[in-house]
N, C-alpha and C. Protein backbone atom coordinates (compact mmCIF):
# COMPACT_ATOMS: atom_id res chain seq x y z
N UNK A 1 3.40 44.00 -1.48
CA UNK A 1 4.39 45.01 -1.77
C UNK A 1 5.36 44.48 -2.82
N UNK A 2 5.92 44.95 -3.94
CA UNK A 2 6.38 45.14 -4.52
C UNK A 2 8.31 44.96 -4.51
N UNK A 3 8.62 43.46 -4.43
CA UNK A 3 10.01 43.32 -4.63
C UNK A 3 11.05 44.27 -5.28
N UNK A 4 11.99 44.94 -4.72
CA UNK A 4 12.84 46.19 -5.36
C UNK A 4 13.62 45.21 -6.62
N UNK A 5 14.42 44.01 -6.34
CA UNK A 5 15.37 43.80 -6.94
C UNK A 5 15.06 41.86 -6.87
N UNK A 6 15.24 41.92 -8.25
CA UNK A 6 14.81 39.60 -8.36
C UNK A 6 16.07 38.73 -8.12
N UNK A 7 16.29 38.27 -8.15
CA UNK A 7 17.35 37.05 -7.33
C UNK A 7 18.33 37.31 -8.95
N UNK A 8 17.62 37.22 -9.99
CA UNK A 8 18.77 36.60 -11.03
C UNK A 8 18.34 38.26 -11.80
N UNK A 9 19.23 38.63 -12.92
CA UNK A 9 19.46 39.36 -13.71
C UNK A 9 19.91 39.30 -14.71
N UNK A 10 19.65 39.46 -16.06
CA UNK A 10 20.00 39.06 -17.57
C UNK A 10 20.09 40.15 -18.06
N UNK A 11 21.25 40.30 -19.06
CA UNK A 11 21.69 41.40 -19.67
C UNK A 11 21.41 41.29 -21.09
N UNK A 12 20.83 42.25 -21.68
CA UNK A 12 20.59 42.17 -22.99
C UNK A 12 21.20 42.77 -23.91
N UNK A 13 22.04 42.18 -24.65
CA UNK A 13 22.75 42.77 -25.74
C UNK A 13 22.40 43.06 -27.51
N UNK A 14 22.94 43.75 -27.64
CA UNK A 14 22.21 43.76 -29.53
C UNK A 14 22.75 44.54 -29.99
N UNK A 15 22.38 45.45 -31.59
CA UNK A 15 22.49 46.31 -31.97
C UNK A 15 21.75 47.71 -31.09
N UNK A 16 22.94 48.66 -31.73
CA UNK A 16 22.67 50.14 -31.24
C UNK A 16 21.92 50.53 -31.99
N UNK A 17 22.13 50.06 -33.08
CA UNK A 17 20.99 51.18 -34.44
C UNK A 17 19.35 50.29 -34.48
N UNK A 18 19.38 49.10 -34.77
CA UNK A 18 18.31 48.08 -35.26
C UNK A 18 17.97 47.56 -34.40
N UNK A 19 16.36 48.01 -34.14
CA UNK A 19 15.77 47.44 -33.12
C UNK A 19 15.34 46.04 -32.74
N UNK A 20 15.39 44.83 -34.11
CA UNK A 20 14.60 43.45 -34.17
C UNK A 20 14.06 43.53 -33.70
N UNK A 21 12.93 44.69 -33.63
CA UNK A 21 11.91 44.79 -32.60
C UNK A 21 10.83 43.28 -32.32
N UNK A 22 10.97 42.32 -33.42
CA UNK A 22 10.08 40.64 -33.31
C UNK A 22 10.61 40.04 -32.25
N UNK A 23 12.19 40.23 -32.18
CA UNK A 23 12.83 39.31 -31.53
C UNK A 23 12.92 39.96 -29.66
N UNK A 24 13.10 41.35 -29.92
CA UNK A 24 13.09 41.49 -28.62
C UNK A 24 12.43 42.08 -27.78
N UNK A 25 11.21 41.88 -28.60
CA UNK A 25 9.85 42.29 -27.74
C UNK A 25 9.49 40.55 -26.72
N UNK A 26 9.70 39.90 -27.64
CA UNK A 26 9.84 38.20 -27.34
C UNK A 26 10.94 38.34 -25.95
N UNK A 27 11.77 39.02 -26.11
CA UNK A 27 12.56 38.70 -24.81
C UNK A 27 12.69 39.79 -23.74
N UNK A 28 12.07 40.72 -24.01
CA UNK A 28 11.63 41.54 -22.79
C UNK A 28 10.12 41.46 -22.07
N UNK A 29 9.26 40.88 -22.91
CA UNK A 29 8.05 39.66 -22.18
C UNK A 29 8.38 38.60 -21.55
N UNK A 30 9.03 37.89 -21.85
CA UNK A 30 9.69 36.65 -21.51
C UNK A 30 10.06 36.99 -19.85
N UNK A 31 11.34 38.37 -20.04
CA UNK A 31 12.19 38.14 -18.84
C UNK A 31 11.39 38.65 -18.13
N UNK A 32 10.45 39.76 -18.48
CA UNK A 32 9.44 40.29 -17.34
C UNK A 32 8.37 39.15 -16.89
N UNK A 33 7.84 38.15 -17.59
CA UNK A 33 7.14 37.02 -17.10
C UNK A 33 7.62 36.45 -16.06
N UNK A 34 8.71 36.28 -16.06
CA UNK A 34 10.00 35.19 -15.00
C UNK A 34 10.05 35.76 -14.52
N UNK A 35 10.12 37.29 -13.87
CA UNK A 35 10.64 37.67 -12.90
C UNK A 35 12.00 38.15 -12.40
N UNK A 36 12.84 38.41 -13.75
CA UNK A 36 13.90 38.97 -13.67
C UNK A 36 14.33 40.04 -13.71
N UNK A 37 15.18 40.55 -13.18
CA UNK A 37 15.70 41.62 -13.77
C UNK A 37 16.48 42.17 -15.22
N UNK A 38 16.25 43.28 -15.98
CA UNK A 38 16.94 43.66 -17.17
C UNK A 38 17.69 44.52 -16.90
N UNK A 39 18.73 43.92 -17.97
CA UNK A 39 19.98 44.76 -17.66
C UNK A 39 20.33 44.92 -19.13
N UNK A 40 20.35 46.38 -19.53
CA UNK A 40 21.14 46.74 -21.03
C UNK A 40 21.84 47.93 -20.67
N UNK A 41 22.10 48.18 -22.01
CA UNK A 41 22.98 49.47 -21.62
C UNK A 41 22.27 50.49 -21.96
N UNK A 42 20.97 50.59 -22.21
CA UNK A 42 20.45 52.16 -21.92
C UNK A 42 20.35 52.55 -23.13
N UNK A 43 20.96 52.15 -24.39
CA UNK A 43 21.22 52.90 -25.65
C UNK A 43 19.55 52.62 -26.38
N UNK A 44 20.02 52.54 -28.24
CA UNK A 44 18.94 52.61 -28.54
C UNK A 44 18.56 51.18 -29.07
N UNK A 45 18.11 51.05 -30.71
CA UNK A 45 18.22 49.93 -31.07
C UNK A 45 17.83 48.62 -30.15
N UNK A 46 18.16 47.96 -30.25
CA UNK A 46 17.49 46.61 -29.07
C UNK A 46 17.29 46.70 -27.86
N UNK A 47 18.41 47.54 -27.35
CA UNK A 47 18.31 48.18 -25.93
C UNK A 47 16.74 48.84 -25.74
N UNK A 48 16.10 49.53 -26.78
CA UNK A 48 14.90 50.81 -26.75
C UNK A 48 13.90 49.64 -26.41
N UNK A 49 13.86 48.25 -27.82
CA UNK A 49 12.85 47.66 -27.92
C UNK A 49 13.10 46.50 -26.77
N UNK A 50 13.59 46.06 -26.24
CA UNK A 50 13.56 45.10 -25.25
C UNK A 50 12.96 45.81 -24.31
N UNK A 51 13.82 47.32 -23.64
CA UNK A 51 13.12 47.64 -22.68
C UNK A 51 11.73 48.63 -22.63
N UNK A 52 11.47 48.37 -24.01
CA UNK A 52 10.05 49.01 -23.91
C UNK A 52 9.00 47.66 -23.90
N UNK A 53 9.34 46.70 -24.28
CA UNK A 53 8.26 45.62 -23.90
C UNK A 53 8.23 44.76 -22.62
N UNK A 54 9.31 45.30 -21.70
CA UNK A 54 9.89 44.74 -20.50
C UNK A 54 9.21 45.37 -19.94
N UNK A 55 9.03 46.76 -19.76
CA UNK A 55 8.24 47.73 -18.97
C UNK A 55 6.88 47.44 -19.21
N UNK A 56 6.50 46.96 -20.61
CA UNK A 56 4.82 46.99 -20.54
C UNK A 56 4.48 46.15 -20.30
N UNK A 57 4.90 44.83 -19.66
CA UNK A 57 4.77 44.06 -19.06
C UNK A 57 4.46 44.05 -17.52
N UNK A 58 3.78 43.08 -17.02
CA UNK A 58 3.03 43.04 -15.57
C UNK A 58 4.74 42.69 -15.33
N UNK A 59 5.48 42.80 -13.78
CA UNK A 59 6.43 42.58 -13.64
C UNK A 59 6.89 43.79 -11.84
N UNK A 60 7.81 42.88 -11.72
CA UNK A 60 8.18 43.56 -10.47
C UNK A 60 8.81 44.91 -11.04
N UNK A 61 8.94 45.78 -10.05
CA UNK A 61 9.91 47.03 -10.75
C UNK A 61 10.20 48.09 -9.35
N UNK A 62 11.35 48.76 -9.79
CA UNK A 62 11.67 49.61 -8.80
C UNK A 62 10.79 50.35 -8.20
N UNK A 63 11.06 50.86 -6.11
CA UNK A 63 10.42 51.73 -5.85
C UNK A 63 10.97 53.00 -6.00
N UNK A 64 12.08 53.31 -6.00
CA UNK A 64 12.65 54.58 -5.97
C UNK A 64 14.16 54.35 -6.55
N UNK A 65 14.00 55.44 -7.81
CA UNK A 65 15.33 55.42 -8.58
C UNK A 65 16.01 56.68 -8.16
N UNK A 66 17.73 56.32 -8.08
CA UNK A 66 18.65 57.59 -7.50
C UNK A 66 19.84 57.51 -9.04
N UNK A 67 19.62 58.56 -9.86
CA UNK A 67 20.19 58.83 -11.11
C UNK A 67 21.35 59.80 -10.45
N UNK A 68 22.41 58.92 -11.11
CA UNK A 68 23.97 59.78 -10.97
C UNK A 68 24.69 60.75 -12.12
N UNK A 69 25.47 61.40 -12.60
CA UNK A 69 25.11 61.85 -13.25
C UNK A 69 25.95 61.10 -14.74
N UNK A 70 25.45 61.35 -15.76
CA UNK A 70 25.41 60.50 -17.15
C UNK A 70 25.34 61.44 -18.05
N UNK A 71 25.21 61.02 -19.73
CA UNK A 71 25.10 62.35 -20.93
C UNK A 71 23.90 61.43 -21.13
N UNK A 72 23.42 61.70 -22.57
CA UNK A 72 21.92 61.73 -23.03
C UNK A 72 21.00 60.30 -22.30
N UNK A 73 21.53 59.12 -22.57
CA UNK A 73 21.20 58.32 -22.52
C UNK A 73 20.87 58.28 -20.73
N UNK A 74 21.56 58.28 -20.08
CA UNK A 74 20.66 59.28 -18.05
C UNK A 74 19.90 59.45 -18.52
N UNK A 75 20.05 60.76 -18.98
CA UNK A 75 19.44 61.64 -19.22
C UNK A 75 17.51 61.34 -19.88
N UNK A 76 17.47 60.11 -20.71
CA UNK A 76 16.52 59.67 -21.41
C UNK A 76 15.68 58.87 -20.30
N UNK A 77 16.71 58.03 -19.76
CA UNK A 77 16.52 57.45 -18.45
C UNK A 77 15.76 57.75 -17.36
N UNK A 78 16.22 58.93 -16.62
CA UNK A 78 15.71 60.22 -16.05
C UNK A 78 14.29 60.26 -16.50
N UNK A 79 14.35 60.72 -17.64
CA UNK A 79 12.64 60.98 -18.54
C UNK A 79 11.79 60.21 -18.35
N UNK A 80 12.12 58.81 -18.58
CA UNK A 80 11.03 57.91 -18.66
C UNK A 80 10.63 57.21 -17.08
N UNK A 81 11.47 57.28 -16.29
CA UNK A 81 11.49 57.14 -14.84
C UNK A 81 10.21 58.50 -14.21
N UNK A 82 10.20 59.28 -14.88
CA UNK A 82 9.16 60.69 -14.09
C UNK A 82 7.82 60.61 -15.13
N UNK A 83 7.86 60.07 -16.69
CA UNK A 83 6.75 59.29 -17.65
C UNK A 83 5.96 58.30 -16.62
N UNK A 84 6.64 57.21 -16.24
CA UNK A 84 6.46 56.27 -15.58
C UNK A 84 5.56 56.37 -14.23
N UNK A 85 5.83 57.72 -13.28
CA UNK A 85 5.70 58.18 -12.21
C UNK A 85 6.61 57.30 -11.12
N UNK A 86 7.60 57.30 -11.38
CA UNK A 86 8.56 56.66 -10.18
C UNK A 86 9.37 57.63 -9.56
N UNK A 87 9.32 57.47 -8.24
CA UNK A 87 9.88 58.43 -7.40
C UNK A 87 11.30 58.85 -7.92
N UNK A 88 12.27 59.96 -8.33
CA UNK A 88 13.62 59.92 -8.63
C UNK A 88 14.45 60.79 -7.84
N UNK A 89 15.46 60.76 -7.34
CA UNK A 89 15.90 62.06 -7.41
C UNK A 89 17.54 61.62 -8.21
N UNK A 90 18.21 62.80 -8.16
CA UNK A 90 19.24 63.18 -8.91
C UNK A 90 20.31 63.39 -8.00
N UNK A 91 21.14 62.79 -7.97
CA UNK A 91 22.52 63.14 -6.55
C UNK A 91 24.07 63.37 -7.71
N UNK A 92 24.21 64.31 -7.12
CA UNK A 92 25.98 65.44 -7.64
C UNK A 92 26.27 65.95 -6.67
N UNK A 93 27.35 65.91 -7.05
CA UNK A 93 28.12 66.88 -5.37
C UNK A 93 28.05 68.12 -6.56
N UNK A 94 27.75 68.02 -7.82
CA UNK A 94 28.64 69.26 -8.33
C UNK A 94 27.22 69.38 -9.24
N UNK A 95 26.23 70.02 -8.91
CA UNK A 95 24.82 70.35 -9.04
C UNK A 95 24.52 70.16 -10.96
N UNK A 96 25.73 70.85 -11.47
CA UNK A 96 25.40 71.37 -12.75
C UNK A 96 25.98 69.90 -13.62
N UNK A 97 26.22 68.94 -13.21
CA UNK A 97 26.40 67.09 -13.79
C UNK A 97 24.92 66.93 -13.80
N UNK A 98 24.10 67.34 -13.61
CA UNK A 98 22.99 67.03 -13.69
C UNK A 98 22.00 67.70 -13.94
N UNK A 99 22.18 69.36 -14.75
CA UNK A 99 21.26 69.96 -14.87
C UNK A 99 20.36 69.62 -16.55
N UNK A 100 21.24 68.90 -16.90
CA UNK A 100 20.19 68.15 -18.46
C UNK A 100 19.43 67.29 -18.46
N UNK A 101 19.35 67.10 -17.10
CA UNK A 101 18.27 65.95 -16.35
C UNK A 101 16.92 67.01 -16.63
N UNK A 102 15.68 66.14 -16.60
CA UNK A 102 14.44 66.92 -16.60
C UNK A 102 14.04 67.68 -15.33
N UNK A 103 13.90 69.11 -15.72
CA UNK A 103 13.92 69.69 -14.38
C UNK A 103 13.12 69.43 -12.91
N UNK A 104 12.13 68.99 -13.25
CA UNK A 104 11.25 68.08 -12.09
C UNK A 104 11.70 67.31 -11.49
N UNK A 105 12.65 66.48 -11.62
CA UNK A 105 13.12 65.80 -10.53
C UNK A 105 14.31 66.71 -9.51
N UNK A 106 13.58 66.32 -8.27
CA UNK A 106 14.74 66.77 -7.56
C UNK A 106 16.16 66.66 -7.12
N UNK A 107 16.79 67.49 -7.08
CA UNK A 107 18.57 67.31 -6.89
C UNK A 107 19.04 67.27 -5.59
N UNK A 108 20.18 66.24 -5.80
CA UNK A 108 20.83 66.34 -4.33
C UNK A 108 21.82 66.21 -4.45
N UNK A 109 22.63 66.99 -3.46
CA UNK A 109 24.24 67.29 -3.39
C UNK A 109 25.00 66.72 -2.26
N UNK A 110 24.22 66.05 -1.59
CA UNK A 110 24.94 65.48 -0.50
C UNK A 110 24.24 64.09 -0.48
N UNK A 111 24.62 62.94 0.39
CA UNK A 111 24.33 61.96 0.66
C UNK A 111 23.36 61.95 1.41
N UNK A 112 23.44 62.72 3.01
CA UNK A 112 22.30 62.84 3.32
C UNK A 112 21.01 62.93 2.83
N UNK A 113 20.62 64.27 2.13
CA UNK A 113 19.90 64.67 1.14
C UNK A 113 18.94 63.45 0.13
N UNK A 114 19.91 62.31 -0.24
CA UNK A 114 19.45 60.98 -0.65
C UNK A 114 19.14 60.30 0.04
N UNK A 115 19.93 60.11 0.95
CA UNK A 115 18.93 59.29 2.12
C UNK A 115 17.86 59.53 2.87
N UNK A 116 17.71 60.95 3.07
CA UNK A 116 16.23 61.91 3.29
C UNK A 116 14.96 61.51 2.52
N UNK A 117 15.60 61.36 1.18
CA UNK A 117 14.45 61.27 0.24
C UNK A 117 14.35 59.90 -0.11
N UNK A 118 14.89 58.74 0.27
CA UNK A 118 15.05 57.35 0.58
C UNK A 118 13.78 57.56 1.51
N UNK A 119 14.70 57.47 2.38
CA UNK A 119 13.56 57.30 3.56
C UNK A 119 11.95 57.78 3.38
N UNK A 120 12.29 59.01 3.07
CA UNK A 120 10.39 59.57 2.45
C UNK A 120 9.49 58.79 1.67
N UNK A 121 10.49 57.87 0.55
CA UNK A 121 9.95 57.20 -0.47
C UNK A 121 9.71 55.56 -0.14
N UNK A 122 10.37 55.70 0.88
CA UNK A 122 10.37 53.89 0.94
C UNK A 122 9.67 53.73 2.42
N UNK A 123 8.27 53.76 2.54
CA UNK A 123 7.88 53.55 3.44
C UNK A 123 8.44 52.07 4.70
């Protein structure tokens, strides 16, 4: 089974616009080899290319993602999480923080509701 979360976590910083896609394809293989977790900020530029070679990498990874609500960059987030096929849902108390999310994932407005779908997903 599949570790949710790795002991250590590394944050990757860079440009927003310029991907160095040489350099940080090199370090999103790397950290997915080791066994770490990535941490960026979601944007584009190095953020895109680190975590697109992090993901195509063999590597531990989440069972079930709970998206709060965010503007585009969630939102992109969201996308590639239901690309991926990973369980998601979407939690707002205030339904419409989250209707630019992709409509397939399901919404939840209460806590319960997340923990319902916790439980369903996490055997």
């Amino acid at each position: 089974m599949d570790r949710v979360l790795a002991k250590h976590t590394v944050a990757v910083l860079g440009s927003g616009t310029d991907e160095h896609d040489d350099l940080a394809r090199e370090i999103g293989s790397l950290l997915a080899r080791i066994g770490v977790n990535l941490l960026t900020g979601g944007g584009r530029g190095v953020m895109t290319s680190v975590s697109r070679s992090y993901v195509q990498s063999p590597r531990v990874s989440a069972t079930v993602i709970v998206a709060l609500p965010g503007e585009l960059g969630t939102a992109s987030e969201v996308s590639l999480a239901v690309d991926y096929g990973r369980p998601i849902i979407a939690y707002a108390s205030d339904a419409h923080l989250v209707d630019h999310f992709v409509s397939s994932v399901p919404r939840a407005t209460t806590l319960r509701e997340v923990e319902d779908f916790l439980i369903a997903k996490t055997p």
